[in-house]
Protein backbone atom coordinates (compact mmCIF):
# COMPACT_ATOMS: atom_id res chain seq x y z
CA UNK A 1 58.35 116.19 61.71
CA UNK A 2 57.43 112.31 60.72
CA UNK A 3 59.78 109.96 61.04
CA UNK A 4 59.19 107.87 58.08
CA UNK A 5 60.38 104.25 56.66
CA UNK A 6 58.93 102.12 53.90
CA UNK A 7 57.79 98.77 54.94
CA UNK A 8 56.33 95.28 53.90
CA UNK A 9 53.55 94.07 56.62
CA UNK A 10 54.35 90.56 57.87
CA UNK A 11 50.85 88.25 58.21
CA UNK A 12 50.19 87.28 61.35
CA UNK A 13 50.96 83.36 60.25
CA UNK A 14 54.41 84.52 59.83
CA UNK A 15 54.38 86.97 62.64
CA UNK A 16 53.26 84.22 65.18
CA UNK A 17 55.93 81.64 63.43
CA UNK A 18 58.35 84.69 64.52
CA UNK A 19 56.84 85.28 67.69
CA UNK A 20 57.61 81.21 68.61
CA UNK A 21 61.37 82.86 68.66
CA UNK A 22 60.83 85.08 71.35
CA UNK A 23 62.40 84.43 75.04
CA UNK A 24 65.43 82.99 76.54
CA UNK A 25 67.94 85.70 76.36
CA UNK A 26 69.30 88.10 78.87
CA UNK A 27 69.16 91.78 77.76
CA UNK A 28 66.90 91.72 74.98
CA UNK A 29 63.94 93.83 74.10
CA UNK A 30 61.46 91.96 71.98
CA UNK A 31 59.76 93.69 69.05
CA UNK A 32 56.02 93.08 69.95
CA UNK A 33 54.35 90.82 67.02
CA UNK A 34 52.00 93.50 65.81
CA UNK A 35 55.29 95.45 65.13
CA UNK A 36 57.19 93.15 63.35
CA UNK A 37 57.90 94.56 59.26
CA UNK A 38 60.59 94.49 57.15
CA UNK A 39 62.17 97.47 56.18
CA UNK A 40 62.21 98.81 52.63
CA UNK A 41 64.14 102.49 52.96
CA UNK A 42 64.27 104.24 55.77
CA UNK A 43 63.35 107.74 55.22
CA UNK A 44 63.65 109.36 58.42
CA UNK A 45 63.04 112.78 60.20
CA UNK A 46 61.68 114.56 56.88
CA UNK A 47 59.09 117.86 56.85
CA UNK A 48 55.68 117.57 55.52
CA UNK A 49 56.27 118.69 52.47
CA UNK A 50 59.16 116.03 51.97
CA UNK A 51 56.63 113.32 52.98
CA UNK A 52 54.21 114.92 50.76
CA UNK A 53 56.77 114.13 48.38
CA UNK A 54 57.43 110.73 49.04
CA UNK A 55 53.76 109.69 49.31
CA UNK A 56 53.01 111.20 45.60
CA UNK A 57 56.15 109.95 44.62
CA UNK A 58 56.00 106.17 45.53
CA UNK A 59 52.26 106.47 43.83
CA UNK A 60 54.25 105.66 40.46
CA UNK A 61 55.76 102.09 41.75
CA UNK A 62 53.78 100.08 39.98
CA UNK A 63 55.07 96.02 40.63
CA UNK A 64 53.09 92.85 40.76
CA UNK A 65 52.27 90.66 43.79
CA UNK A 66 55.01 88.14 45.03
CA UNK A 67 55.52 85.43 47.65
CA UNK A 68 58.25 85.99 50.30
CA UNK A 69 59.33 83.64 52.77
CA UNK A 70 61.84 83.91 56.18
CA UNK A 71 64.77 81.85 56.78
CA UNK A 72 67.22 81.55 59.37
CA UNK A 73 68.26 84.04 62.03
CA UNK A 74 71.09 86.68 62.41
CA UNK A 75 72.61 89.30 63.89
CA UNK A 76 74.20 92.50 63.68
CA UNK A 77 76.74 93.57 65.70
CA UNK A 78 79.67 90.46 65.58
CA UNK A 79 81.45 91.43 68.80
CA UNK A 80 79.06 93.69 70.55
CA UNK A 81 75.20 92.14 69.16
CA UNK A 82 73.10 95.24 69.02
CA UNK A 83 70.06 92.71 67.67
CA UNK A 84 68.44 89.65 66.02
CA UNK A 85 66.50 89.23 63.34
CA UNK A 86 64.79 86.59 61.37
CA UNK A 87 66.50 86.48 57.58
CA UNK A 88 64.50 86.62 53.88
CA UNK A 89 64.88 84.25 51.23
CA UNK A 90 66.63 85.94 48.26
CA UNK A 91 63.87 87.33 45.79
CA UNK A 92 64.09 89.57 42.97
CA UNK A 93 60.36 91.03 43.07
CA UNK A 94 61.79 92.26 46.48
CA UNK A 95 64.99 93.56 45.19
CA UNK A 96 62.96 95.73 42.14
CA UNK A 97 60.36 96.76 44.54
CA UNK A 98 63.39 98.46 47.05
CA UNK A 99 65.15 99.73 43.63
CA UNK A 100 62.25 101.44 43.01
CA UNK A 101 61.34 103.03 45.69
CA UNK A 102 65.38 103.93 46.39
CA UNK A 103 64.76 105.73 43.12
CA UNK A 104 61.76 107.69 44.50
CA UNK A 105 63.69 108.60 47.20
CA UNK A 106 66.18 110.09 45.18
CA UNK A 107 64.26 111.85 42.93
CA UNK A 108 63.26 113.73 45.55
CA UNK A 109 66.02 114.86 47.00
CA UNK A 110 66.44 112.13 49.66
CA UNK A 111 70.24 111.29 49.67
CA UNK A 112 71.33 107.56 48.63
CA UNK A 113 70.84 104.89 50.92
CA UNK A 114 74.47 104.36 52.19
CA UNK A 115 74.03 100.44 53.30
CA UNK A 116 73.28 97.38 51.01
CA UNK A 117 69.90 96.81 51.43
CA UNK A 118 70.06 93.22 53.28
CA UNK A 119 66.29 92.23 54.07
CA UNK A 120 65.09 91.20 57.35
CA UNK A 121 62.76 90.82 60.13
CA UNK A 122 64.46 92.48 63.78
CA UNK A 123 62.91 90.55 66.10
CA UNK A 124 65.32 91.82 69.22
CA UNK A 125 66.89 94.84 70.12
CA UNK A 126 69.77 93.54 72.74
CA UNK A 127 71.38 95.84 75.48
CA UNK A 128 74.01 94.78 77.99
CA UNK A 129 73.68 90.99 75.90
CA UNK A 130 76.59 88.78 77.01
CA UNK A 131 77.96 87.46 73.65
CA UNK A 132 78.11 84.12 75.19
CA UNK A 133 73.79 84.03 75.82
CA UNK A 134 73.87 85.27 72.11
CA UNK A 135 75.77 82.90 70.90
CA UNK A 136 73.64 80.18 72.63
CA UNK A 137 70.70 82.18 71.76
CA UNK A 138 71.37 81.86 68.13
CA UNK A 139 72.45 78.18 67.64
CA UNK A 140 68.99 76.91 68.57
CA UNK A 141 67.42 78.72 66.22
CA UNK A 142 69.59 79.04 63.31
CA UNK A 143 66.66 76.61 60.98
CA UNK A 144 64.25 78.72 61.57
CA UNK A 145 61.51 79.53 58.44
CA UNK A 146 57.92 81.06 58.00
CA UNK A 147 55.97 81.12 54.74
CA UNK A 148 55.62 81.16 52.05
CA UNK A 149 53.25 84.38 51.90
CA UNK A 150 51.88 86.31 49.55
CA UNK A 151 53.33 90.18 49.26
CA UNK A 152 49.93 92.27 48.45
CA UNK A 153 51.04 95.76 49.26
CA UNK A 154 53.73 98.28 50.26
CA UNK A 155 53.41 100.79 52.98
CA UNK A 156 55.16 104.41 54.42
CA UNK A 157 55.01 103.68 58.37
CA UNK A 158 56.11 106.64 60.98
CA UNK A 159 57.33 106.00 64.18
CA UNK A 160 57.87 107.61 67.44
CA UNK A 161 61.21 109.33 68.30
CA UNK A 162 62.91 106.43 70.12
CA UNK A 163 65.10 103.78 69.96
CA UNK A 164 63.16 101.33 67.79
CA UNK A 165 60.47 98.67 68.41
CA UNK A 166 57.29 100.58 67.65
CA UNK A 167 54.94 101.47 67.73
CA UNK A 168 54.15 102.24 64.55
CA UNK A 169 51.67 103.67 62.67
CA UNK A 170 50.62 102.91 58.47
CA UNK A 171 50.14 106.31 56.75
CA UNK A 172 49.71 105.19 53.41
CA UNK A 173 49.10 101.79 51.53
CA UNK A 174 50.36 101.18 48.24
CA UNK A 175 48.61 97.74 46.48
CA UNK A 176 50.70 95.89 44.11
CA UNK A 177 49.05 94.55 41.36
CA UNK A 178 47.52 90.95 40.69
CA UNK A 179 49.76 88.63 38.28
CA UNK A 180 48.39 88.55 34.82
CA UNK A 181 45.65 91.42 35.05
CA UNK A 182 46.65 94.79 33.32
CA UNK A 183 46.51 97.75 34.59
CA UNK A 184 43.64 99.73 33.62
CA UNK A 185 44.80 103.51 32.05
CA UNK A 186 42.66 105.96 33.77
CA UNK A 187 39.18 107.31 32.40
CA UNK A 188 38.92 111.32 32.45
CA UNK A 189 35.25 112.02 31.79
C-alpha cells in the first residue's frame, strides 16, 4: 500500500535559501534539500484503488498559478521540539487550493483532516534536542525568508514507511493554470 500526501515542490532558489538554515543543532536530522515540500493533505497508507481514487479525483482541481513566499521559522513541539520548519506567508490561492483538494479527499471517502492546515516547510526532525540548543537554534534565525516564487503545479508524492525525511517519490503532477488564459473545453472528435 502507498503512502500518499499532496505536496507543493519548493524551487531549488528557495530550497538552497532553506538549505543556508541547516547545521548547528544537537539532535537534529536534516531534511535533505531535494526533499524539502510543503504539505497539502496527507493521505496516508491507502490501497490502490483508494489512490486510484484520489489521482482521478484531484484531476477536477482546476486553480490558477500563484506566488508563495517563506517567512520565519518555527517549531512544533513547545516543551519537547519534535522539529523545525521554515513558515509561509499567508495566501489565499494556497488556502483554496488545500480546500479543494480536502474536498477531494472527502468525496472519496478519506475522513476529514483533523488539524488546521498551518503551511510549512520541516526542515528538521529533532530527537533527544535539549530545549535550551533549540531555543538558541531558533533565535538566530527567526528573519528568515525565501521568494517570492511562482506556484506552477500540485503533486501526490509517496513515501517510504519511516519516520519522515524522504525520500520521496512524485506519482502524479497536476499543472495549475496560467492567469488570464481560459481553459480550453475538450474536443471529442
Amino acid at each position: 500500500m502507498p503512502r500518499l500526501f499532496t505536496a507543493l515542490e519548493i524551487p531549488q532558489s528557495a530550497a538552497l535559501s532553506l538549505s543556508l538554515l541547516r547545521g548547528g543543532l544537537p539532535g537534529a536530522r536534516w531534511i535533505d534539500r531535494e526533499n524539502f515540500h510543503l504539505t497539502l493533505r496527507f493521505i496516508g497508507d491507502v490501497d490502490h484503488r483508494t489512490a486510484d481514487d484520489l489521482v482521478n479525483g484531484l484531476d477536477r482541481v482546476h486553480r490558477t498559478q500563484f506566488d508563495l513566499s517563506l517567512v520565519g521559522t518555527g517549531l512544533f513541539g513547545s516543551k519537547k521540539p519534535h522539529s523545525i520548519w521554515a513558515g509561509v506567508q499567508p495566501s489565499a490561492a494556497l488556502n483554496a487550493l488545500q480546500a479543494d483538494i480536502e474536498r477531494v479527499c472527502q468525496r472519496i471517502g478519506l475522513p476529514p483532516e483533523p488539524r488546521k492546515f498551518m503551511p510549512h516547510v520541516t526542515l528538521a526532525r529533532l530527537k533527544n534536542a535539549r530545549v535550551e540548543d533549540v531555543v538558541h537554534y531558533m533565535n538566530g534565525r527567526g528573519n528568515f525568508s525565501a521568494g517570492p516564487f511562482t506556484v506552477t503545479r500540485f503533486v501526490v508524492m509517496s513515501s517510504r514507511d519511516s519516520v519522515g525525511g524522504g525520500p520521496y517519490v512524485v506519482e502524479e503532477v497536476y499543472p495549475l493554470d496560467i492567469p488570464g488564459r481560459k481553459r480550453r473545453a475538450p474536443h471529442w472528435n
